[in-house]
Structures are given as C-alpha cells and as structure tokens.
PDB file of N, CA and C in Angstrom:
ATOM      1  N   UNK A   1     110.747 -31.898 145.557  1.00  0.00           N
ATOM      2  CA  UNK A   1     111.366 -32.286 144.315  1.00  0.00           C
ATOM      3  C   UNK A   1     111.157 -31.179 143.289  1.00  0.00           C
ATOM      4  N   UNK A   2     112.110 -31.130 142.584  1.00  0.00           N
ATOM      5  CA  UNK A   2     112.186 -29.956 141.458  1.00  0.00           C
ATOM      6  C   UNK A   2     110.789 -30.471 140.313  1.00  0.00           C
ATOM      7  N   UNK A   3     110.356 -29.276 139.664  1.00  0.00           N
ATOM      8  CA  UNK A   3     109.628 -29.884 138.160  1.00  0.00           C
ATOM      9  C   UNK A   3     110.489 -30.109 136.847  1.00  0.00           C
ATOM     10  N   UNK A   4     111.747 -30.440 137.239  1.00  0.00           N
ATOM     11  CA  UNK A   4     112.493 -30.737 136.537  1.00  0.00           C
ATOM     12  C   UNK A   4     113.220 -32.031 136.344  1.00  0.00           C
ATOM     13  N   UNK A   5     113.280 -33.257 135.893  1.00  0.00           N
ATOM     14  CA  UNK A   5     114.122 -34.108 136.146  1.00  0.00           C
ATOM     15  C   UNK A   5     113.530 -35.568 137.030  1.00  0.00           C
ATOM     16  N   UNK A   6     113.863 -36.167 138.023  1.00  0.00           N
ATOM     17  CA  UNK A   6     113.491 -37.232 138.479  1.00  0.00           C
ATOM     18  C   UNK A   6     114.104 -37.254 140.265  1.00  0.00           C
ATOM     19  N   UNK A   7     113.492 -37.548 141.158  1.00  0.00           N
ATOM     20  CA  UNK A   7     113.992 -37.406 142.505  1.00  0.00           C
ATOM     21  C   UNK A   7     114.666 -38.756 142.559  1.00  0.00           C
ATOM     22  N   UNK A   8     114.566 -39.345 142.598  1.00  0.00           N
ATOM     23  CA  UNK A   8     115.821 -40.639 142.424  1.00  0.00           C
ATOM     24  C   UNK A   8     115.906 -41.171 140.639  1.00  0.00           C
ATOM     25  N   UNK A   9     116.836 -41.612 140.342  1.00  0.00           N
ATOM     26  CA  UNK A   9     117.664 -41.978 139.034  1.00  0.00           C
ATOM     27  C   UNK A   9     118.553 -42.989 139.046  1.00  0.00           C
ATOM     28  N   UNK A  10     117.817 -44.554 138.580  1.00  0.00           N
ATOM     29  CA  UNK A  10     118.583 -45.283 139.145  1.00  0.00           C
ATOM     30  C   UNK A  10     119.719 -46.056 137.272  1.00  0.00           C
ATOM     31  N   UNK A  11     120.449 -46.228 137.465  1.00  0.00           N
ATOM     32  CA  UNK A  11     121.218 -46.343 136.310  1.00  0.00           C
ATOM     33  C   UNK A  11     121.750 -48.084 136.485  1.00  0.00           C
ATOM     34  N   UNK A  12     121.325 -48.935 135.374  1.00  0.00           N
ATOM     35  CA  UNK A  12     121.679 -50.049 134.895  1.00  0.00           C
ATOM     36  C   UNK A  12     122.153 -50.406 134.074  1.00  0.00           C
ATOM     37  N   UNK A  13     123.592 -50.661 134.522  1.00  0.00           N
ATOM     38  CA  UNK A  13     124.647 -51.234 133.367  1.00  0.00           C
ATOM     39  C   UNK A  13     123.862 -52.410 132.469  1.00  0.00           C
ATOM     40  N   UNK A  14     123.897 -52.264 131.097  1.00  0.00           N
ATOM     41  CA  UNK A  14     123.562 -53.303 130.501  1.00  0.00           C
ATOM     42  C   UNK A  14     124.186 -53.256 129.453  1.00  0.00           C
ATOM     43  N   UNK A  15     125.902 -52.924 129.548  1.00  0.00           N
ATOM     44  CA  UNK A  15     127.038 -53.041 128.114  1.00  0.00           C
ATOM     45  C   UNK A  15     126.803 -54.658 128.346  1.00  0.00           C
ATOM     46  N   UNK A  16     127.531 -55.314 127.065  1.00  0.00           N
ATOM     47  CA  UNK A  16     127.412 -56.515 126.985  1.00  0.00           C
ATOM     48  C   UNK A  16     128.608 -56.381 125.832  1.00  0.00           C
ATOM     49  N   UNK A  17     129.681 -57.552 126.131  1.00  0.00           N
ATOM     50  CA  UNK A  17     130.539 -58.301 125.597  1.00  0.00           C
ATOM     51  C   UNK A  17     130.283 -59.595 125.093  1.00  0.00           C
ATOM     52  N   UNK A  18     131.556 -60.347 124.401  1.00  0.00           N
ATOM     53  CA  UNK A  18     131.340 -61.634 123.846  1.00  0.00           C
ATOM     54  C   UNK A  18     131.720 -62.005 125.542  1.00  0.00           C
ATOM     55  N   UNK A  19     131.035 -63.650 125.197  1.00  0.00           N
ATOM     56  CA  UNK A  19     131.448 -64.641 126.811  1.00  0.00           C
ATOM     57  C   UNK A  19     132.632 -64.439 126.793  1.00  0.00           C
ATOM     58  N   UNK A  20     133.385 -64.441 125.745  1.00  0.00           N
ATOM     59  CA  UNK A  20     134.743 -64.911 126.307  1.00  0.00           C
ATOM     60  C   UNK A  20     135.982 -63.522 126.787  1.00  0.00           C
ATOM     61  N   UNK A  21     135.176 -62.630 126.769  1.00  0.00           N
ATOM     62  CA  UNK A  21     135.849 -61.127 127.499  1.00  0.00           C
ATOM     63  C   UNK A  21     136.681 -61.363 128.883  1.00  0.00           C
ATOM     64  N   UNK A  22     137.951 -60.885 129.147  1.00  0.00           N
ATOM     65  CA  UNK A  22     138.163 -61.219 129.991  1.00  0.00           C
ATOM     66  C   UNK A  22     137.516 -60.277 131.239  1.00  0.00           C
ATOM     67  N   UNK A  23     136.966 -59.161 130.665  1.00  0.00           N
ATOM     68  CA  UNK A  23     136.285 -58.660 132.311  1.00  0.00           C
ATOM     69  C   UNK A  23     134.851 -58.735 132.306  1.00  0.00           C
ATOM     70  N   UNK A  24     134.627 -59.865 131.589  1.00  0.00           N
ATOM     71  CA  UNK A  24     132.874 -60.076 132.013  1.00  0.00           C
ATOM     72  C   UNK A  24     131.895 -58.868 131.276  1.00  0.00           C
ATOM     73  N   UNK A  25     130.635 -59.035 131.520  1.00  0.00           N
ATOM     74  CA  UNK A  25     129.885 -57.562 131.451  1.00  0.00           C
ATOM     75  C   UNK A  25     128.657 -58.139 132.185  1.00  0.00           C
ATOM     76  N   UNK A  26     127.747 -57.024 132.617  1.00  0.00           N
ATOM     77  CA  UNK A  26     126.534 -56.652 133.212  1.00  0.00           C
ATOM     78  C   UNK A  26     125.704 -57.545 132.371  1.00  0.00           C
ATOM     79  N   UNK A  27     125.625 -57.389 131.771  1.00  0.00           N
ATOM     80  CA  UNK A  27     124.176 -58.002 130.546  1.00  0.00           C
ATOM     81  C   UNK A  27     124.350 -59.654 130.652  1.00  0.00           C
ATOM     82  N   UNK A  28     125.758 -59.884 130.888  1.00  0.00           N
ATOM     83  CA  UNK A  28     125.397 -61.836 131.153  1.00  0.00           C
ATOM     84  C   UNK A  28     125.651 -61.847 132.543  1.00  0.00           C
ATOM     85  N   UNK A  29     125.568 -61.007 133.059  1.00  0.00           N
ATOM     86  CA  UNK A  29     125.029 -61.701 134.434  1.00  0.00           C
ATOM     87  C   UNK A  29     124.280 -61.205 135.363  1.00  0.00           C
ATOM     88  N   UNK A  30     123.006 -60.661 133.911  1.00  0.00           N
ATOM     89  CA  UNK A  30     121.872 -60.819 134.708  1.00  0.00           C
ATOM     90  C   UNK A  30     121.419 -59.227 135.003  1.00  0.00           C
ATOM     91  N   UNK A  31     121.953 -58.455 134.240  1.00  0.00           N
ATOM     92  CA  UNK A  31     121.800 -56.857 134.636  1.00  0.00           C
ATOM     93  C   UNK A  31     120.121 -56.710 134.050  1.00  0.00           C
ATOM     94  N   UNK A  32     119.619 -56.817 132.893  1.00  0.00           N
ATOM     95  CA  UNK A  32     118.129 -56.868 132.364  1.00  0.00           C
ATOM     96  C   UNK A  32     117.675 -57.273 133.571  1.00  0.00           C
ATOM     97  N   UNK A  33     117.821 -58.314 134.191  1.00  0.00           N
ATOM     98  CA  UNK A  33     116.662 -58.993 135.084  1.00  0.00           C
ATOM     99  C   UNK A  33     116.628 -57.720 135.965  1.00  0.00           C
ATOM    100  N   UNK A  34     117.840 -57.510 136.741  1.00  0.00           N
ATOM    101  CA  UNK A  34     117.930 -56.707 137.657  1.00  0.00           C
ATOM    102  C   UNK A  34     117.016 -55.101 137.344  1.00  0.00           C
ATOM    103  N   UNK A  35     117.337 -54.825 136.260  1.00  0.00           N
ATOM    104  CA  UNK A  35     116.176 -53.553 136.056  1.00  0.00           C
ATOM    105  C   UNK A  35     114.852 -53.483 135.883  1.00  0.00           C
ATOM    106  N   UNK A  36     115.080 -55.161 135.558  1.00  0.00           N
ATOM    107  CA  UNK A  36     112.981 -55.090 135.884  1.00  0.00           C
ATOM    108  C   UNK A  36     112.615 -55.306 136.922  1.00  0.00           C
ATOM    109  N   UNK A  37     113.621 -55.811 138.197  1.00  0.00           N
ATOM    110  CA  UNK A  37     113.338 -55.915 139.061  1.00  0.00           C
ATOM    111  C   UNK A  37     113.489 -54.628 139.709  1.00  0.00           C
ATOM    112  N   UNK A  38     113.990 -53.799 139.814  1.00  0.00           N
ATOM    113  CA  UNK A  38     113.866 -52.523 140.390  1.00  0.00           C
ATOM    114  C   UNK A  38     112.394 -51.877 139.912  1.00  0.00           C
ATOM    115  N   UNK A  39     112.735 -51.859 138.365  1.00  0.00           N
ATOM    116  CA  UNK A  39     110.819 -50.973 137.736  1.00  0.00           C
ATOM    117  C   UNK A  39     110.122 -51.386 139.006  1.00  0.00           C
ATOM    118  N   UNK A  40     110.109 -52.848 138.642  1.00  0.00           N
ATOM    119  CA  UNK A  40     108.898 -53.564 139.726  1.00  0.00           C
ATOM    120  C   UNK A  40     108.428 -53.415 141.334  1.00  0.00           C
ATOM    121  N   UNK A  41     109.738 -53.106 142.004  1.00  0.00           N
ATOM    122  CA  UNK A  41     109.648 -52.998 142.813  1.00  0.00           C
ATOM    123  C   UNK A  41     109.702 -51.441 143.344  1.00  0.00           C
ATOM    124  N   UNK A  42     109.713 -50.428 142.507  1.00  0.00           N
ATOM    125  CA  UNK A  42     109.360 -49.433 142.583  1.00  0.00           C
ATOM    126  C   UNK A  42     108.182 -48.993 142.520  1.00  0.00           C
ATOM    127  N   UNK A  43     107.001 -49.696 141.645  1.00  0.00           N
ATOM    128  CA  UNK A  43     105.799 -49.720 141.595  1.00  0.00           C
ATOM    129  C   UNK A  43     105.022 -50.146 142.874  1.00  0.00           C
ATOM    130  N   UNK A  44     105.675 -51.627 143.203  1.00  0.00           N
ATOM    131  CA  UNK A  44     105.187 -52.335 144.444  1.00  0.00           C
ATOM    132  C   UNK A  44     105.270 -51.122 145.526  1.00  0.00           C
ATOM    133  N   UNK A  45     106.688 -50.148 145.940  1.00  0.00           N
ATOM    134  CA  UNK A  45     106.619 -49.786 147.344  1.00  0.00           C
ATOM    135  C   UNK A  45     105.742 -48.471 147.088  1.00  0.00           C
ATOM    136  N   UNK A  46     105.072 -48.001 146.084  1.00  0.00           N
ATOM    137  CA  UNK A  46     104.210 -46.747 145.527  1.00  0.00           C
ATOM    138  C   UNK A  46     104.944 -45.847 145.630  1.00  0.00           C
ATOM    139  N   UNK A  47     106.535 -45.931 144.665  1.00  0.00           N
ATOM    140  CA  UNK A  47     107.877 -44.852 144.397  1.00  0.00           C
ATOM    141  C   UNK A  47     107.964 -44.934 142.837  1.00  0.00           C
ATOM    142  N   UNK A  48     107.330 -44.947 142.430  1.00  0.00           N
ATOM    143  CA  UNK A  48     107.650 -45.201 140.317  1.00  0.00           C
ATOM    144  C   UNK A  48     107.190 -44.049 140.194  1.00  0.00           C
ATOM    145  N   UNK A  49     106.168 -42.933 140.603  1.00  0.00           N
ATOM    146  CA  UNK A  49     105.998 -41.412 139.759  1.00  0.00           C
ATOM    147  C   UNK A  49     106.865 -40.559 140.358  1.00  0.00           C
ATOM    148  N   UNK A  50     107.922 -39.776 139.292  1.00  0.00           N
ATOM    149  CA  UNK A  50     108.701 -38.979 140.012  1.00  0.00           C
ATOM    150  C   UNK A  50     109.806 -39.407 139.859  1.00  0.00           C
ATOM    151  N   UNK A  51     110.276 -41.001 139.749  1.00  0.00           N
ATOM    152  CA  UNK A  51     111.461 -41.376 139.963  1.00  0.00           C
ATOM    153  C   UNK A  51     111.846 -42.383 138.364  1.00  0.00           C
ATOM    154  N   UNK A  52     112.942 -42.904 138.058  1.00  0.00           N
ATOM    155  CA  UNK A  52     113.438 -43.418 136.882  1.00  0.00           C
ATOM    156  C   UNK A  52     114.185 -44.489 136.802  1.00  0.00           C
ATOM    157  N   UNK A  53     114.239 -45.554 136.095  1.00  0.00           N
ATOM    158  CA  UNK A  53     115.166 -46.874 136.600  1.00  0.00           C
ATOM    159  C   UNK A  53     115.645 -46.750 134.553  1.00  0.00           C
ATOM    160  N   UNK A  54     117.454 -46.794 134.123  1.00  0.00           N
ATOM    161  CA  UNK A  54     117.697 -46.494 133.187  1.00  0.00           C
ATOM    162  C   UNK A  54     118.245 -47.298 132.832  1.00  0.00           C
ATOM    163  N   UNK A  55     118.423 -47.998 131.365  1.00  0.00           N
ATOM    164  CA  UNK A  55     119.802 -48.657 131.694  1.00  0.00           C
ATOM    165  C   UNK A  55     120.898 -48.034 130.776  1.00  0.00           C
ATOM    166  N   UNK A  56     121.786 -48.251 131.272  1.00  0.00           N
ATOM    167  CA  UNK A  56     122.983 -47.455 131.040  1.00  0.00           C
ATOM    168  C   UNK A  56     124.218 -48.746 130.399  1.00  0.00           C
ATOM    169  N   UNK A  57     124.683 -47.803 129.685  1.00  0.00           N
ATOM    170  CA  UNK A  57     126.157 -48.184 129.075  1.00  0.00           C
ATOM    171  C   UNK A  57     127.105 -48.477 130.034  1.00  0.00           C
ATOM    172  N   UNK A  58     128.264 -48.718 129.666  1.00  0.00           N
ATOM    173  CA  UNK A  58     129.512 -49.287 130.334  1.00  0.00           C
ATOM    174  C   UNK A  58     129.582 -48.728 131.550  1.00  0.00           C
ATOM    175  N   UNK A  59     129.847 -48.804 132.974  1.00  0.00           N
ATOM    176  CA  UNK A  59     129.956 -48.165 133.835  1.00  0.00           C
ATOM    177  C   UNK A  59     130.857 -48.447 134.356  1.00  0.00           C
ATOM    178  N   UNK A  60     132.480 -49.061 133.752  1.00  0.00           N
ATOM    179  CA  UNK A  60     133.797 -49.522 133.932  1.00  0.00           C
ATOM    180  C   UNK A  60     134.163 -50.335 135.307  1.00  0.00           C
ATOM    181  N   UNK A  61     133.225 -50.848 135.802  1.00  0.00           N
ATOM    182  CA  UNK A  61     133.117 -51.697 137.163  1.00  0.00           C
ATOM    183  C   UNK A  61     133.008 -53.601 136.730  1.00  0.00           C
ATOM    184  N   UNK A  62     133.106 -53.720 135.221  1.00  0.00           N
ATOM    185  CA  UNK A  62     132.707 -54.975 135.118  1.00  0.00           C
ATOM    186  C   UNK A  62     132.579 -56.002 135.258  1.00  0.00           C
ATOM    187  N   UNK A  63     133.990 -56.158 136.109  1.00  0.00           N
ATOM    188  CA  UNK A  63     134.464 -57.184 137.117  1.00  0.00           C
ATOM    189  C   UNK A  63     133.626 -57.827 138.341  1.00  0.00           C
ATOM    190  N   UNK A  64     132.575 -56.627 138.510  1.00  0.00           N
ATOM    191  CA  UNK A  64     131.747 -56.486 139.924  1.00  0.00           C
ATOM    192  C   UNK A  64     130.569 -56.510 139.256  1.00  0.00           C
ATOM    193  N   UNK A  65     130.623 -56.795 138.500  1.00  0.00           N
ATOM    194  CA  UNK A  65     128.705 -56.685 137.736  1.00  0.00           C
ATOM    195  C   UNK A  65     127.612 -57.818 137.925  1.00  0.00           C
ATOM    196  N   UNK A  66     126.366 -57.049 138.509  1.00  0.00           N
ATOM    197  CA  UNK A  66     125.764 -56.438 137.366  1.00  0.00           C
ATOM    198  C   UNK A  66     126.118 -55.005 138.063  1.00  0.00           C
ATOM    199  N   UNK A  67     125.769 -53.872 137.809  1.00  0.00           N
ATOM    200  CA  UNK A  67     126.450 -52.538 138.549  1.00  0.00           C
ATOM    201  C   UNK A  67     125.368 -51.679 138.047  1.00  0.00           C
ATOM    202  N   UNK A  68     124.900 -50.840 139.321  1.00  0.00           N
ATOM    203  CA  UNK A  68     123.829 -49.985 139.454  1.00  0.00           C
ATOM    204  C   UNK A  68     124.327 -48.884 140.023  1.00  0.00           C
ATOM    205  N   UNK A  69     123.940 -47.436 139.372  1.00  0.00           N
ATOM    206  CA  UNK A  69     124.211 -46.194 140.348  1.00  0.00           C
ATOM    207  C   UNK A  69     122.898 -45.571 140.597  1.00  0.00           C
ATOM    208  N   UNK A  70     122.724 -45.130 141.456  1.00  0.00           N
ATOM    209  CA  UNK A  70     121.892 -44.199 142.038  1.00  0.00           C
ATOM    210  C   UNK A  70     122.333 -42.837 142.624  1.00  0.00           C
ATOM    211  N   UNK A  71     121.430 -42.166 142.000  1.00  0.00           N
ATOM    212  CA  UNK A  71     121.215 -40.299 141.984  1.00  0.00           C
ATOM    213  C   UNK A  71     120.320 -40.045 142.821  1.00  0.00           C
ATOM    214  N   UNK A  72     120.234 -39.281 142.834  1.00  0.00           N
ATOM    215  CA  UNK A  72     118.804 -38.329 144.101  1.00  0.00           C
ATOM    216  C   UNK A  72     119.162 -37.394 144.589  1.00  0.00           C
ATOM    217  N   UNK A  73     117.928 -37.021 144.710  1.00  0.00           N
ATOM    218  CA  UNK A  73     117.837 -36.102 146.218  1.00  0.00           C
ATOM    219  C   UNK A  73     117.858 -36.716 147.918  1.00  0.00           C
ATOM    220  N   UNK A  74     117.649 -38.101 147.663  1.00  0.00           N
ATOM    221  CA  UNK A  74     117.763 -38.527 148.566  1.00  0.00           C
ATOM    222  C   UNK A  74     119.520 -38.905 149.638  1.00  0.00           C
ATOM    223  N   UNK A  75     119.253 -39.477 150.986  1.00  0.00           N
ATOM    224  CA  UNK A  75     120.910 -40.216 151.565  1.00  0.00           C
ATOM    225  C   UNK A  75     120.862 -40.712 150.252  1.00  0.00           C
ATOM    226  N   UNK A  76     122.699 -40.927 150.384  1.00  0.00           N
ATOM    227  CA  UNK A  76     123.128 -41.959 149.556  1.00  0.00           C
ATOM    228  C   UNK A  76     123.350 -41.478 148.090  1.00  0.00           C
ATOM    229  N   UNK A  77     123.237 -40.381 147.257  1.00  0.00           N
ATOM    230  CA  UNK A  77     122.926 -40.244 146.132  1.00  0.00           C
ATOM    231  C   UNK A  77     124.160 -40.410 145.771  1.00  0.00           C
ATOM    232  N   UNK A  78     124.347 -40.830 144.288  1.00  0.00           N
ATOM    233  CA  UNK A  78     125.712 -41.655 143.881  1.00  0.00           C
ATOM    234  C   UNK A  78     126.361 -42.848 144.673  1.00  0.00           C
ATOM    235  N   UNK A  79     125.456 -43.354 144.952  1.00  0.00           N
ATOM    236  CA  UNK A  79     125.947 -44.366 145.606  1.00  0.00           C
ATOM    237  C   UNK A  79     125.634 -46.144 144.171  1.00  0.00           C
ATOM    238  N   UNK A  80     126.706 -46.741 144.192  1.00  0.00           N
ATOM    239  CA  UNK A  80     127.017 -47.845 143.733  1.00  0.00           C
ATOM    240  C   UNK A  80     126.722 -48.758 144.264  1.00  0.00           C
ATOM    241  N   UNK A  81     125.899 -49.962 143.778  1.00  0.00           N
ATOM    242  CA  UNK A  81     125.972 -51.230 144.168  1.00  0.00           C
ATOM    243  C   UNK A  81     125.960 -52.576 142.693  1.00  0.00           C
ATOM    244  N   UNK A  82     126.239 -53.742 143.521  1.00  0.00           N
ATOM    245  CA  UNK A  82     126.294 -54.829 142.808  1.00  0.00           C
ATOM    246  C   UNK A  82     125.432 -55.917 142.951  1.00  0.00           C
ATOM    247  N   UNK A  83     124.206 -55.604 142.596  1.00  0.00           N
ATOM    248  CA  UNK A  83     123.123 -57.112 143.179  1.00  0.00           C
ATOM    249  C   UNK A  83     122.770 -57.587 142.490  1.00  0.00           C
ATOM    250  N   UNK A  84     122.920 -59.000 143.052  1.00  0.00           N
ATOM    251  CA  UNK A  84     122.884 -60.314 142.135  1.00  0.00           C
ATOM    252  C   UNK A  84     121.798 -61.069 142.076  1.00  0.00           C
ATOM    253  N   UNK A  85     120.580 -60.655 142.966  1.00  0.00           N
ATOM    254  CA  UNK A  85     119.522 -61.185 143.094  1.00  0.00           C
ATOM    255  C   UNK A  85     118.569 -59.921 143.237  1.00  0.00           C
ATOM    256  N   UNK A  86     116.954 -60.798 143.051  1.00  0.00           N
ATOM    257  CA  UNK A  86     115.737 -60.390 143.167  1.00  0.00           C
ATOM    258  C   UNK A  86     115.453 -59.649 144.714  1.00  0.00           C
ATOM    259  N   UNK A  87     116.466 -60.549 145.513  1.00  0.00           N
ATOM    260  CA  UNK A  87     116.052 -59.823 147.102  1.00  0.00           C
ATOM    261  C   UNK A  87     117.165 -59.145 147.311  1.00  0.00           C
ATOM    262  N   UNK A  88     118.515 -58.835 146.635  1.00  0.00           N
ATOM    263  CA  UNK A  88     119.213 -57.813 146.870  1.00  0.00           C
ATOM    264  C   UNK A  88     118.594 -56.763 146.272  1.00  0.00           C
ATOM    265  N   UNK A  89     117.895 -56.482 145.401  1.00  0.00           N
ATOM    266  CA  UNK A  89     116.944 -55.458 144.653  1.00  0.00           C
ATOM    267  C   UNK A  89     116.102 -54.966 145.566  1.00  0.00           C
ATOM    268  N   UNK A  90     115.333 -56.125 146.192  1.00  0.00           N
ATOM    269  CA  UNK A  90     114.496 -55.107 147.450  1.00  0.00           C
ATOM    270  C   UNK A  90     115.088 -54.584 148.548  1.00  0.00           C
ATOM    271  N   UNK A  91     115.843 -54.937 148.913  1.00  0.00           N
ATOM    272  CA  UNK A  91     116.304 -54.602 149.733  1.00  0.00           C
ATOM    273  C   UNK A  91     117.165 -53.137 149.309  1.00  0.00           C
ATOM    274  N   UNK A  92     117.375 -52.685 148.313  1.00  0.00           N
ATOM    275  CA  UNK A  92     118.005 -51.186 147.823  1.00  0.00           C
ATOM    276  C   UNK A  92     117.181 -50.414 147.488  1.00  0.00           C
ATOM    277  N   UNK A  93     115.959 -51.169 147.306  1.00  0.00           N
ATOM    278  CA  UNK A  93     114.935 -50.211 147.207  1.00  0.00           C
ATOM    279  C   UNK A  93     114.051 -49.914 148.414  1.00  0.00           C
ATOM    280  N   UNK A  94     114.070 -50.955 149.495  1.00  0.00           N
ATOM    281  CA  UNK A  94     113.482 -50.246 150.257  1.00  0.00           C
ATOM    282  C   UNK A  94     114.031 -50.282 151.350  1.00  0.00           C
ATOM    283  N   UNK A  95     115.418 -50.013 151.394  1.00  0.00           N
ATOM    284  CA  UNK A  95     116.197 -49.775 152.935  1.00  0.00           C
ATOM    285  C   UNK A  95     116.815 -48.578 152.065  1.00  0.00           C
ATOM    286  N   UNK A  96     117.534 -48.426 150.925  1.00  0.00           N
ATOM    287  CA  UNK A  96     118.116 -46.976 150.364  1.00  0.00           C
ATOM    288  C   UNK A  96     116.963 -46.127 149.878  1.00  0.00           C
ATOM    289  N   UNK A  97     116.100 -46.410 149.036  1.00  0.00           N
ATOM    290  CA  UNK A  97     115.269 -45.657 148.355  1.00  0.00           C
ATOM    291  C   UNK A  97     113.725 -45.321 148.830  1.00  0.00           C
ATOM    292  N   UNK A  98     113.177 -46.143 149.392  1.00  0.00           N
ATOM    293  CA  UNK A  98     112.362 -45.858 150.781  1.00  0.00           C
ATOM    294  C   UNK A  98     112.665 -45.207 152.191  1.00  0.00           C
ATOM    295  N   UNK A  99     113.579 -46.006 152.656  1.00  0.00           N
ATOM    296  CA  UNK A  99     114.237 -45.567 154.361  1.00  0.00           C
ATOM    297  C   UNK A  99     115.056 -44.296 154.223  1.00  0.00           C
ATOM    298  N   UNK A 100     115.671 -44.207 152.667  1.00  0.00           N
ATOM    299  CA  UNK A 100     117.120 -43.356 152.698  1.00  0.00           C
ATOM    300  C   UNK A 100     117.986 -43.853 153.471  1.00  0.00           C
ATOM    301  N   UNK A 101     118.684 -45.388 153.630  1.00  0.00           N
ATOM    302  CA  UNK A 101     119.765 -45.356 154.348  1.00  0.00           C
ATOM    303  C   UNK A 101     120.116 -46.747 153.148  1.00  0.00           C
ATOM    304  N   UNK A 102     121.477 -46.045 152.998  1.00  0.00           N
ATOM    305  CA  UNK A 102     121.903 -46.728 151.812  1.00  0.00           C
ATOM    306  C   UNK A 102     122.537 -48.582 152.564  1.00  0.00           C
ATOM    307  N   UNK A 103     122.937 -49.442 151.135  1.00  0.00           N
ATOM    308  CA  UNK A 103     122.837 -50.847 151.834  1.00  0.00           C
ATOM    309  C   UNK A 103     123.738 -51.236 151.777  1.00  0.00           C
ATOM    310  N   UNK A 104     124.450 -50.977 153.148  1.00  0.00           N
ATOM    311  CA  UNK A 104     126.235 -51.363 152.895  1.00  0.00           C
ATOM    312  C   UNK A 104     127.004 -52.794 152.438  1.00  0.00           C
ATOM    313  N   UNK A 105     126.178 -53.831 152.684  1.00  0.00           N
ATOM    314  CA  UNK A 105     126.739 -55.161 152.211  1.00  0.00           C
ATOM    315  C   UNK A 105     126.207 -55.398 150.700  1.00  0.00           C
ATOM    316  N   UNK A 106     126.117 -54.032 150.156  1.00  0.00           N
ATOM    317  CA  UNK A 106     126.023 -54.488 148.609  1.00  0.00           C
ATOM    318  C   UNK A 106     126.209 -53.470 147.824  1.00  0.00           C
ATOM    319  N   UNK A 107     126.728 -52.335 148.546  1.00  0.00           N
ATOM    320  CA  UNK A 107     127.531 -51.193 147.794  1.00  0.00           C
ATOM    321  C   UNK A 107     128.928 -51.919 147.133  1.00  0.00           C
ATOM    322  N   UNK A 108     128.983 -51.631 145.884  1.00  0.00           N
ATOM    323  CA  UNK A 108     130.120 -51.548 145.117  1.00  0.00           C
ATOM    324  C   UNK A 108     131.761 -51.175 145.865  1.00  0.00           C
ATOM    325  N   UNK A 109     132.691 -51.675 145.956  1.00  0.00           N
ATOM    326  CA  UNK A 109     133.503 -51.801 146.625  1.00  0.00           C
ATOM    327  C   UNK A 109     134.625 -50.576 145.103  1.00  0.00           C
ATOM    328  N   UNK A 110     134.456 -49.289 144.911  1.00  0.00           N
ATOM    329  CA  UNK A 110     135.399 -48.637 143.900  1.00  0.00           C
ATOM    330  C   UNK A 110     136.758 -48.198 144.252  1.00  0.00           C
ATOM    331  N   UNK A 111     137.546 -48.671 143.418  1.00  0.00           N
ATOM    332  CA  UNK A 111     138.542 -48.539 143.654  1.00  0.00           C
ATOM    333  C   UNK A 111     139.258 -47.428 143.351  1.00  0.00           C
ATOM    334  N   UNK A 112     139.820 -46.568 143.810  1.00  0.00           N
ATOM    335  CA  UNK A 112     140.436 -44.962 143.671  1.00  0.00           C
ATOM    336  C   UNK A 112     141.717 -44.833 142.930  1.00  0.00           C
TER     337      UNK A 112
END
C-alpha cells in the first residue's frame, strides 16, 4: 500500500430527500446504519488501519439504495453494491474486502 491515501475506500450514499421524492434516497432507507455497520465490521475482521468507510453525497443510483462504492487496491475496486442489511454488510466485507472476491448477488445492477 502506498503512504499515501487508504488501500480500500468505501463510499456511503447518505443524500437524503423529503419522503415524498419520487426516487427515494439512501438516508431513509437505512444508508447511516449501513456505514456503521461496515466501520464495525471492519474493526471486527482487523481491516480498519489503512482503510476508510465515507459517507458520500448523491451517488445517482437512488432507486437502488442504500448504495455503496468501493475503491482499492484490491479485486473488485469500483465496484457497486446495494445492501439492505447487517449480514449483507458482512458479507462485502469479508468475501470482497477480506477474500478480494467481490459479492455478486449484491452488486448494484448500473445501467449504461
């Protein structure tokens, strides 16, 4: 890893709209939880020095939210997902961000 920067960089949408938006946002459904659940579970697998969990502004996916990107040096870097739970969280952290093999039934489906 460089002395520069962070070896993984994980980015959490947490724009937030009124309820009644028609494309939803990250922040009501549940994007906060989701980044403490990553911190957390970055600590748990002994991956929190070195690495960064952010949360981030609009990431135009809102429809699919809550919406996470991940950077690295590691497989997978820029890779997108959408998890809606506490055990879709572990599971990206420690089958993508532990194993390096990113988690295909919860990658973000982007449209081109």
């Amino acid at each position: 890893m460089s002395d520069i920067g962070y070896g993984i960089h994980v980015f959490v949408c947490e724009n937030e709209r009124p309820d009644e938006h028609p494309r939803g946002s990250c922040t009501r459904r549940g994007s906060k939880d989701i980044g403490l659940w990553f911190k957390d579970a970055l600590v748990r697998h002994g991956i929190k020095s070195g690495n960064r969990i952010n949360r981030a502004g609009c990431l135009d996916y809102c429809e699919q939210g809550p919406v996470v990107v991940i950077y690295g040096r590691d497989a997978g870097s820029g890779s997108w997902y959408a998890p809606r739970s506490r055990d879709d969280v572990e599971a990206i952290v420690r089958e993508h961000l532990v194993l390096g093999q990113p988690v295909e039934r919860l990658l973000l489906r982007l449209e081109v």
